[in-house]
Protein backbone atom coordinates (compact mmCIF):
# COMPACT_ATOMS: atom_id res chain seq x y z
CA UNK A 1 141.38 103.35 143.99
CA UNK A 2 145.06 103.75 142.72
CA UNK A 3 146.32 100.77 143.79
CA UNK A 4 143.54 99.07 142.54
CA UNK A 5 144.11 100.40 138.96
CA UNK A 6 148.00 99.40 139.76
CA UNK A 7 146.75 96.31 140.37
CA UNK A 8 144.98 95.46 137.99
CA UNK A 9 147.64 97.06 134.61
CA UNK A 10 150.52 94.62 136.82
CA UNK A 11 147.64 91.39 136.26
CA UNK A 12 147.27 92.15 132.56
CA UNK A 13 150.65 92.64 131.80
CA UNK A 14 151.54 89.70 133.54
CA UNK A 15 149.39 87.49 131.00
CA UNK A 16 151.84 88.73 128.41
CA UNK A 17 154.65 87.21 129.88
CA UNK A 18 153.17 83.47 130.66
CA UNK A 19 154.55 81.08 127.99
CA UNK A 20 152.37 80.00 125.38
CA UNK A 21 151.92 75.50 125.31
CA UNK A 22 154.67 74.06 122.87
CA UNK A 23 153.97 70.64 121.10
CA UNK A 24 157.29 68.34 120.14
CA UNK A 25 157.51 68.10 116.50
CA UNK A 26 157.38 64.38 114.79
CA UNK A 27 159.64 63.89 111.40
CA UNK A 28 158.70 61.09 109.21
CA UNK A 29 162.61 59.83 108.97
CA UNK A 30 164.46 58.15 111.49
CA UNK A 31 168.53 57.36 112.06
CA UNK A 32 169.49 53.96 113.35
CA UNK A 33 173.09 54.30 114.59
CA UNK A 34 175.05 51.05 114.49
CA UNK A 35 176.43 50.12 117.75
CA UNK A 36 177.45 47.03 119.93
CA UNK A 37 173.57 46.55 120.91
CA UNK A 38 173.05 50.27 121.58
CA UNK A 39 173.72 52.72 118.91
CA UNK A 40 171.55 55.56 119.56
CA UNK A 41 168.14 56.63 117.65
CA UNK A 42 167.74 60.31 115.94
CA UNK A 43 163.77 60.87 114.70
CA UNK A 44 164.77 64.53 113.27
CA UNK A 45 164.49 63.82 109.49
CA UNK A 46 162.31 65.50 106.89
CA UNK A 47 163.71 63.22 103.91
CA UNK A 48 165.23 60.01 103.45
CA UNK A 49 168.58 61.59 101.97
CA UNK A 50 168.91 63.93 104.72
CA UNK A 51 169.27 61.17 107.56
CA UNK A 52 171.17 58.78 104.88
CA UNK A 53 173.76 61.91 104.56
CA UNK A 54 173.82 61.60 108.45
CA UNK A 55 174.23 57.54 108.72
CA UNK A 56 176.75 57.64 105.71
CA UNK A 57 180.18 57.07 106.94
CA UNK A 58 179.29 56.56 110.39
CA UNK A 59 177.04 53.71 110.04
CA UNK A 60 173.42 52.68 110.88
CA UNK A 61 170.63 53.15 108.43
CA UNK A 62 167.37 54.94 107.77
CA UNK A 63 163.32 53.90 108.35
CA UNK A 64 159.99 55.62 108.37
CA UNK A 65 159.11 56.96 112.07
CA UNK A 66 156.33 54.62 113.01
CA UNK A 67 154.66 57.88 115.22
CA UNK A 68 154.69 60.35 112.02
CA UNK A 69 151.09 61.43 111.42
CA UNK A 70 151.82 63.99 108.69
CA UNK A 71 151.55 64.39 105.57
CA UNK A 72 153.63 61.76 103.15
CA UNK A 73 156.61 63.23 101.40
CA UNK A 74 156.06 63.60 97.84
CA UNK A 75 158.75 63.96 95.10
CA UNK A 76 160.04 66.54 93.40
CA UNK A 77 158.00 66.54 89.80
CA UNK A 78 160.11 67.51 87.03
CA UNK A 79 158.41 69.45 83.80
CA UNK A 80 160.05 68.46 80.23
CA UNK A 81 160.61 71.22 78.38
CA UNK A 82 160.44 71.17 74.76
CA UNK A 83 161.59 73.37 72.41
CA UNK A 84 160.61 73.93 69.13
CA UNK A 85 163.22 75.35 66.95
């Protein structure tokens, strides 16, 4: 009977331990690296200034990752203040 209680606390505890499924995360930017024919591709980018900081200097340019399914970036909205004096 004790071994069967060991038994079964060693099988519960052991579904603690069992990784949990991981999905690869898309970015809507992608990096172009210029090359002779095969400059390399980096998909990593949240906005199009982040992967033109990365291109800049190095070469290559920037486009929209075709497998992106998010949602679409949207830009920063400034308020005008006015002030009445």
């Amino acid at each position: 009977m004790r071994s069967i209680l060991i038994a079964s606390a060693v099988l519960a505890a052991s579904g603690f331990f069992v990784p949990s499924t991981s999905y690869a995360q898309t970015y809507p930017w992608c990096a172009q690296y210029s090359g002779d024919g095969d400059g390399g591709r980096n998909c990593g980018f949240t906005t199009y200034a982040q992967c033109m900081a990365t291109v800049s200097g190095i070469g290559g340019f920037c486009e929209r990752n075709s497998f992106y399914t998010g949602r679409e970036e949207q830009g920063r909205r400034h308020r005008r203040v006015v002030r009445e004096d």
